[in-house]
Every structure is written in C-alpha cells, then in structure tokens.
PDB file of N, CA and C in Angstrom:
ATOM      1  N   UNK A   1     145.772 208.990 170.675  1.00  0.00           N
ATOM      2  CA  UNK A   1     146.132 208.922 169.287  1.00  0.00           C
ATOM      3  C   UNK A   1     147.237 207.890 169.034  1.00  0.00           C
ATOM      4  N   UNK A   2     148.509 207.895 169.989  1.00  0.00           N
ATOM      5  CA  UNK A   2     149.224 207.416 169.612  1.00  0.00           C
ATOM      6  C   UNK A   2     148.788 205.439 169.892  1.00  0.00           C
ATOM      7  N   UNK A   3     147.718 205.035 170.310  1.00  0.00           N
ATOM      8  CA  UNK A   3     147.637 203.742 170.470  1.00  0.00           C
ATOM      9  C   UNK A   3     146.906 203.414 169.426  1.00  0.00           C
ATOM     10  N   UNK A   4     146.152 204.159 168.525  1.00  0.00           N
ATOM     11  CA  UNK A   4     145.972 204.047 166.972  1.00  0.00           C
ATOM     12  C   UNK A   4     146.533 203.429 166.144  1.00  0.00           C
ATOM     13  N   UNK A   5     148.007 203.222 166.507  1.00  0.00           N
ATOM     14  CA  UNK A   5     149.255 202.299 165.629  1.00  0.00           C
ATOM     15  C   UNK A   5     149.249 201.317 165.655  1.00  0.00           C
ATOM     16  N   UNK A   6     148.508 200.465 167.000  1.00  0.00           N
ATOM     17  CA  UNK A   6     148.211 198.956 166.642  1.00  0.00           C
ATOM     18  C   UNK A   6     147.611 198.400 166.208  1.00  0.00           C
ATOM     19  N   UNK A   7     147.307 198.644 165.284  1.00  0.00           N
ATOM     20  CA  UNK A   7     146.163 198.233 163.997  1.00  0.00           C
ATOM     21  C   UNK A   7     147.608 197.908 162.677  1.00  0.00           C
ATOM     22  N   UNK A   8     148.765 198.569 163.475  1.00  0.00           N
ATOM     23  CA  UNK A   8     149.965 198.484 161.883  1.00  0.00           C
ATOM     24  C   UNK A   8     151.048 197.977 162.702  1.00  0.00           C
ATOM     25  N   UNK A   9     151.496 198.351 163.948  1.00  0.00           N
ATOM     26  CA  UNK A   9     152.421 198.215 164.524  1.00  0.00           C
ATOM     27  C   UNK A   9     152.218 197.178 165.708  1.00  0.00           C
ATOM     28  N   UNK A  10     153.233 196.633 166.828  1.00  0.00           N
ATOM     29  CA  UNK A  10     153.103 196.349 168.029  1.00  0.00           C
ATOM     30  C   UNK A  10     153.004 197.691 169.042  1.00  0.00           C
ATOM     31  N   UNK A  11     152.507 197.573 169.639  1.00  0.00           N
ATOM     32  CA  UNK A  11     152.211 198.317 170.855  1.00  0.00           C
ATOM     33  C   UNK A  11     152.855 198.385 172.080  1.00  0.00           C
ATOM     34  N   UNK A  12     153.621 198.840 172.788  1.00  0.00           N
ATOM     35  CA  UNK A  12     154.010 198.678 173.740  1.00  0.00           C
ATOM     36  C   UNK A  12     153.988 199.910 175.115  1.00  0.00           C
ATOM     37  N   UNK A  13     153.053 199.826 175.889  1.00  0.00           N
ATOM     38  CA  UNK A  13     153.067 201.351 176.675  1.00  0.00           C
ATOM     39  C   UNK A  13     154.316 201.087 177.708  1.00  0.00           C
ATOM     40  N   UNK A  14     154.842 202.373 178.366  1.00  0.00           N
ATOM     41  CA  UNK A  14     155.720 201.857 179.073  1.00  0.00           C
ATOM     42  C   UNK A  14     155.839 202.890 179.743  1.00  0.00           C
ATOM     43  N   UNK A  15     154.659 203.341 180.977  1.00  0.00           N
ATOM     44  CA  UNK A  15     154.622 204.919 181.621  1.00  0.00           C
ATOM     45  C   UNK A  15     154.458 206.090 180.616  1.00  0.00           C
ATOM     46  N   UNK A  16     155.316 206.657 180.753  1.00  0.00           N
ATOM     47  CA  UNK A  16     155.430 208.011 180.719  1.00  0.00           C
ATOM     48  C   UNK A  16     155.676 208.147 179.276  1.00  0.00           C
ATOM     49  N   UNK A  17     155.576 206.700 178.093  1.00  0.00           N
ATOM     50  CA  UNK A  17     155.655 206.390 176.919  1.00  0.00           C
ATOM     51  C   UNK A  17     155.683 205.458 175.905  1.00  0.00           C
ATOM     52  N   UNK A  18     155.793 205.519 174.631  1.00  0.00           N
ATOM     53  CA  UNK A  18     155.038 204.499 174.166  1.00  0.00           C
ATOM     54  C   UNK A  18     155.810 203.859 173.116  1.00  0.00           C
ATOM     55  N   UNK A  19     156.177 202.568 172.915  1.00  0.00           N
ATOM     56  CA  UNK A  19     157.093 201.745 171.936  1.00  0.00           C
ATOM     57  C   UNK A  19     156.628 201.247 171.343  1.00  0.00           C
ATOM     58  N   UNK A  20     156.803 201.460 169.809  1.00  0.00           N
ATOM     59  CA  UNK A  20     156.662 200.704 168.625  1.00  0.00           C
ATOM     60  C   UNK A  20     157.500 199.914 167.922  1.00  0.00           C
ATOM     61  N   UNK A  21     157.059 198.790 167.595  1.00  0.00           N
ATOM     62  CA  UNK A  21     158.302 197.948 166.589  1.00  0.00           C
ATOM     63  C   UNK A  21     157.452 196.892 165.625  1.00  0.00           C
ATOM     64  N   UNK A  22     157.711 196.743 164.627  1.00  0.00           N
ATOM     65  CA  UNK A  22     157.549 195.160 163.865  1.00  0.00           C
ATOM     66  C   UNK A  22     156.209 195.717 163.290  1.00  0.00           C
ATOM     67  N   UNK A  23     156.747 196.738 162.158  1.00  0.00           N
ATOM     68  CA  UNK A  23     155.625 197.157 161.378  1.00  0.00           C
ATOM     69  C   UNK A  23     155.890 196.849 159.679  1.00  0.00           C
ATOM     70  N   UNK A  24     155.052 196.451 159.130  1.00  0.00           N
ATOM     71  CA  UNK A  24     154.789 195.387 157.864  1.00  0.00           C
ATOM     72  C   UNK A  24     155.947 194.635 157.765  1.00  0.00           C
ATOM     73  N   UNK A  25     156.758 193.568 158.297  1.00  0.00           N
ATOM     74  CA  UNK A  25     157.583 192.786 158.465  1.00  0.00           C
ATOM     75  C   UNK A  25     159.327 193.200 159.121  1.00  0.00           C
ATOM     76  N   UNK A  26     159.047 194.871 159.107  1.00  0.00           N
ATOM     77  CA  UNK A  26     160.419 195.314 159.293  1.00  0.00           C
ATOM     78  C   UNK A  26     160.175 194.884 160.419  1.00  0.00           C
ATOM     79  N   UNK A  27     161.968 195.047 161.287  1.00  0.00           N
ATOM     80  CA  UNK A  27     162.271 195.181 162.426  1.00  0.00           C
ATOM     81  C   UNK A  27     162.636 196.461 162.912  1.00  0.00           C
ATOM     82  N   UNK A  28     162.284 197.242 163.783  1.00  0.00           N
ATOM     83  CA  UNK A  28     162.936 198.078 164.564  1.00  0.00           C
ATOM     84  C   UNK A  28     162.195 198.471 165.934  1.00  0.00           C
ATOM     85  N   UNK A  29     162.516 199.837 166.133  1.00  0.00           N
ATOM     86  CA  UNK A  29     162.130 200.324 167.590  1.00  0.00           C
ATOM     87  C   UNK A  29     161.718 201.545 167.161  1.00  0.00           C
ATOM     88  N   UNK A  30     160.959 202.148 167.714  1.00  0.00           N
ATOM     89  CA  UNK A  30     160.402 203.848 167.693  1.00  0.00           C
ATOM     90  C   UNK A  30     159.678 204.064 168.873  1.00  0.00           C
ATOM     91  N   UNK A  31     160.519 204.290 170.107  1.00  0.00           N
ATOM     92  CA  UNK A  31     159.915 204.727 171.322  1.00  0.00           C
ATOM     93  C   UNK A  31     159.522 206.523 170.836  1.00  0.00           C
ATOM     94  N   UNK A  32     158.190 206.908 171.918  1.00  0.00           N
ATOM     95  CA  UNK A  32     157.731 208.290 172.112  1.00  0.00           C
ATOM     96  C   UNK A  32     157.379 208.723 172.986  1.00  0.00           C
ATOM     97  N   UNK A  33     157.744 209.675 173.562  1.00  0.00           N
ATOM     98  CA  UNK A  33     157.515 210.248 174.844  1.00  0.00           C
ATOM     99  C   UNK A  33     156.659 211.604 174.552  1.00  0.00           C
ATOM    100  N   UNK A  34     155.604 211.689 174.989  1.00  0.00           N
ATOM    101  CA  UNK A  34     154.527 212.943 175.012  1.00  0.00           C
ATOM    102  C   UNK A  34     155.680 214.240 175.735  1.00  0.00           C
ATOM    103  N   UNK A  35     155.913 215.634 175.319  1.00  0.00           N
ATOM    104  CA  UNK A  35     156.322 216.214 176.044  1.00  0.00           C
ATOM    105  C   UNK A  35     155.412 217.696 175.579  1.00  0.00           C
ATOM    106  N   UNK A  36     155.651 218.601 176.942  1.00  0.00           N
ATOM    107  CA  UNK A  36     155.054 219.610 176.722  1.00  0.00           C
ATOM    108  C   UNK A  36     154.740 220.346 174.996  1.00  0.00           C
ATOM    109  N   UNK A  37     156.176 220.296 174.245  1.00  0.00           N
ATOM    110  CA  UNK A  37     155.934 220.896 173.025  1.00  0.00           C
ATOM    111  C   UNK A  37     156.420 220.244 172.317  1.00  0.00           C
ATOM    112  N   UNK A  38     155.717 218.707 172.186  1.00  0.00           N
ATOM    113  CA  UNK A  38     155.676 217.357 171.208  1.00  0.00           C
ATOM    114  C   UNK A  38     155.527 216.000 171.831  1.00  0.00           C
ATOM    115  N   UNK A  39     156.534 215.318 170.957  1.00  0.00           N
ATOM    116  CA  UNK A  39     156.954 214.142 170.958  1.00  0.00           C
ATOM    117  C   UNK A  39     158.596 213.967 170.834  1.00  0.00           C
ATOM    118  N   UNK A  40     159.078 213.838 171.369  1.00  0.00           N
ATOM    119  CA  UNK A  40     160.550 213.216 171.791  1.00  0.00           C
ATOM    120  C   UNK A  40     160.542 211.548 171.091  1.00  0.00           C
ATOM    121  N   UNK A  41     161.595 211.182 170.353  1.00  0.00           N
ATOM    122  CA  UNK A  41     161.491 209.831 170.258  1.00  0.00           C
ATOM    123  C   UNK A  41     162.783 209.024 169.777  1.00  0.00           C
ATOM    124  N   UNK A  42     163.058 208.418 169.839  1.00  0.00           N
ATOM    125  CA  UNK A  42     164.387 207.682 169.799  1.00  0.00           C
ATOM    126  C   UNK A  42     164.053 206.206 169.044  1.00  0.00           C
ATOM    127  N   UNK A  43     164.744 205.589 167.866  1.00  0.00           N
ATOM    128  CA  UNK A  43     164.736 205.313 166.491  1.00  0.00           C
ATOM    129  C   UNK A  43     165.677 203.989 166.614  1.00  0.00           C
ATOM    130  N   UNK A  44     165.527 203.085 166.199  1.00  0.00           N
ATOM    131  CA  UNK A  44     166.068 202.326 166.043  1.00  0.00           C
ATOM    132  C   UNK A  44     166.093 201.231 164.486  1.00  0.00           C
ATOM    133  N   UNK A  45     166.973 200.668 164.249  1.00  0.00           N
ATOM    134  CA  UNK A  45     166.415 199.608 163.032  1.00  0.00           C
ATOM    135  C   UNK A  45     165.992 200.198 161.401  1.00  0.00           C
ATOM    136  N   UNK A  46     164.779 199.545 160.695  1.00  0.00           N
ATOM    137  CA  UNK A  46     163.989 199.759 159.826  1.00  0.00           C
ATOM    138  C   UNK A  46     162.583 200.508 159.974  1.00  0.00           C
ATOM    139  N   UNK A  47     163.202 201.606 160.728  1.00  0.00           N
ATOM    140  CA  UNK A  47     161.783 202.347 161.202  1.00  0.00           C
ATOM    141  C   UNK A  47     161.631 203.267 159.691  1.00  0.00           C
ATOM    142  N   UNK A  48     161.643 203.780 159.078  1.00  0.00           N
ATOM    143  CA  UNK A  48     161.404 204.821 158.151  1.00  0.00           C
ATOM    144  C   UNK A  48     159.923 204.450 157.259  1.00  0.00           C
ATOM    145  N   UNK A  49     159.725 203.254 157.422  1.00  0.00           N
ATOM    146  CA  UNK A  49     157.915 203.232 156.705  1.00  0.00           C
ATOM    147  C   UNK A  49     157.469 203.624 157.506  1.00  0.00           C
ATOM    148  N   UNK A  50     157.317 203.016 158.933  1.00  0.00           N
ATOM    149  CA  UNK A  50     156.360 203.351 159.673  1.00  0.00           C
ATOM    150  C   UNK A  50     156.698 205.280 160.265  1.00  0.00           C
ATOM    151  N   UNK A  51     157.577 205.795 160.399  1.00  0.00           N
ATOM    152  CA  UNK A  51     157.514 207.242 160.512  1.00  0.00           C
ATOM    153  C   UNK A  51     156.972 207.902 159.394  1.00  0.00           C
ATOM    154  N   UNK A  52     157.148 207.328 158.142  1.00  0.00           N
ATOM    155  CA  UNK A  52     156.007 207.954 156.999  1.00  0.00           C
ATOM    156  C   UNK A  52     154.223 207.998 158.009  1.00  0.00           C
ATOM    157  N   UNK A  53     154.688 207.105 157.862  1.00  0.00           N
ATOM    158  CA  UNK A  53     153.023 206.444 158.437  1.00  0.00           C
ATOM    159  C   UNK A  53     152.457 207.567 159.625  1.00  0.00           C
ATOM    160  N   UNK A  54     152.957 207.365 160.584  1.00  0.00           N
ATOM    161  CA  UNK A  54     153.300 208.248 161.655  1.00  0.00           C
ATOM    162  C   UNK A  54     153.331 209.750 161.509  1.00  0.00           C
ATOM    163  N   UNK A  55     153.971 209.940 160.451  1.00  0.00           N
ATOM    164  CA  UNK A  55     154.052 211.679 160.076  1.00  0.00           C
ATOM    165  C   UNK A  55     152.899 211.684 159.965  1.00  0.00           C
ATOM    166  N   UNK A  56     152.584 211.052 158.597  1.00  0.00           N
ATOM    167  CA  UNK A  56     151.135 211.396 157.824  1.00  0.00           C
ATOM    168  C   UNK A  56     149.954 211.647 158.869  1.00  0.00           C
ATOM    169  N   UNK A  57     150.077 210.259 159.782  1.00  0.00           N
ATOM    170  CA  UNK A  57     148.925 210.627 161.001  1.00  0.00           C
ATOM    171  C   UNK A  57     148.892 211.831 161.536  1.00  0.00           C
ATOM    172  N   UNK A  58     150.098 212.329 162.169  1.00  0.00           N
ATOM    173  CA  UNK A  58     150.170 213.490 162.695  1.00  0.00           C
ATOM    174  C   UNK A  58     149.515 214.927 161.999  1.00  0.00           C
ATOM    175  N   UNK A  59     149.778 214.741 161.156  1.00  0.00           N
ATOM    176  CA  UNK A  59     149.598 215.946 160.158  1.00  0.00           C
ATOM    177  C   UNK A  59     148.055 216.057 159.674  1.00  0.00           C
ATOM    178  N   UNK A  60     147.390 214.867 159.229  1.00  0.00           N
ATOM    179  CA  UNK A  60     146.152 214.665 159.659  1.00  0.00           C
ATOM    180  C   UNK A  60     145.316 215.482 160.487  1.00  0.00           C
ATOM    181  N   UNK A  61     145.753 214.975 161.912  1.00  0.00           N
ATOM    182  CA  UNK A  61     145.327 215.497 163.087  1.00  0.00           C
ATOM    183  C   UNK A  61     145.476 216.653 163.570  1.00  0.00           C
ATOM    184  N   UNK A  62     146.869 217.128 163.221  1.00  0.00           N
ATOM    185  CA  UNK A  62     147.460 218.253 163.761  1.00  0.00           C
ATOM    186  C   UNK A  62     147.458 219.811 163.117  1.00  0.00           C
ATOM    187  N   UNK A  63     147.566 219.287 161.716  1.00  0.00           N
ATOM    188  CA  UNK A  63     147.880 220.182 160.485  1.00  0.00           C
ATOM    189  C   UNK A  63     149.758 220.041 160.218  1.00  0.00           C
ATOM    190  N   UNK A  64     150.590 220.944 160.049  1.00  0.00           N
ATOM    191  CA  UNK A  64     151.938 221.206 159.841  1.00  0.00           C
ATOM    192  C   UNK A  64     152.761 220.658 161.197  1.00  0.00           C
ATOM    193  N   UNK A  65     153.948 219.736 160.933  1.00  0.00           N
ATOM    194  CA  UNK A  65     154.082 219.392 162.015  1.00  0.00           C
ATOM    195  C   UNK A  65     155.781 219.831 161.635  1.00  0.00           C
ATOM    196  N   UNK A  66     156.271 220.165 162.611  1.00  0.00           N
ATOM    197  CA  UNK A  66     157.867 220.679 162.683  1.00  0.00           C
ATOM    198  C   UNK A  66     158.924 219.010 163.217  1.00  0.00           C
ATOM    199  N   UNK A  67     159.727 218.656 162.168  1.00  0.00           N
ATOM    200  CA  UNK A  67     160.652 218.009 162.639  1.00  0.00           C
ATOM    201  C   UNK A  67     161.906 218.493 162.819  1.00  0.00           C
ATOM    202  N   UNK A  68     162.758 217.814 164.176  1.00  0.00           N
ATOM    203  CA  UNK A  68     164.078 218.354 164.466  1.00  0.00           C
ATOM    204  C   UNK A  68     164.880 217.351 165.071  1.00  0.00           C
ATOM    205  N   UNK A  69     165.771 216.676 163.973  1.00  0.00           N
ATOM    206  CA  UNK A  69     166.884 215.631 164.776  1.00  0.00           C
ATOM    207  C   UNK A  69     167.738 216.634 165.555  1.00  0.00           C
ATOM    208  N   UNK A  70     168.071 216.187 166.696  1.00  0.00           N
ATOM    209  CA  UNK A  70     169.143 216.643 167.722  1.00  0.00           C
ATOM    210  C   UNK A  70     170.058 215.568 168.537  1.00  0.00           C
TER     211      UNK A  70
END
C-alpha cells in the first residue's frame, strides 16, 4: 500500500521502511516504519498535504484510523 504514493510523492524504501518527500512542489520528509500495531513515522518540513493525502488513503483501506503524536 504504502508504495501507492509514488504516483504523488518520491519514493524512497529504506529496509525496514519507507521515505517520502517532494509532494506537489512542497519540500519535506515523512519517513514510515510498518510496526506491529501501525505505522510509526517521523515528519519533517511541509508535510501536512501529503498526510491529508495519506490519512485519507488509510481510512479508505482500513476504515477509522487512530492518531497519536508522542
């Protein structure tokens, strides 16, 4: 699912997870790491379109999805 984004985003796999940046002209970073009960991810820049984007997918797919900054 998550390599679905390069159709909007850059792509970047990197093991055990996956980096996004340089989505509709912004700059930033949005690494994600698959974990047992989610996605873990760490934010950088002008990410907030593309996490719209990103939610929406999720929710799509998933149904209700729980967010939690920590």
């Amino acid at each position: 699912m998550l390599r679905g984004f390069s159709e909007v985003a850059k792509v970047d796999e990197r093991g055990g997870f996956v980096v996004f940046n340089q989505f509709d002209g912004a700059e930033f970073s949005f690494d994600c790491e698959l974990v047992e009960d989610g996605i873990v991810s760490e934010r950088a820049g002008e990410y907030f379109a593309f996490l719209g984007m990103f939610l929406e997918s999720l929710t799509g797919a998933f149904g209700p999805v729980t967010v939690e900054d920590v």
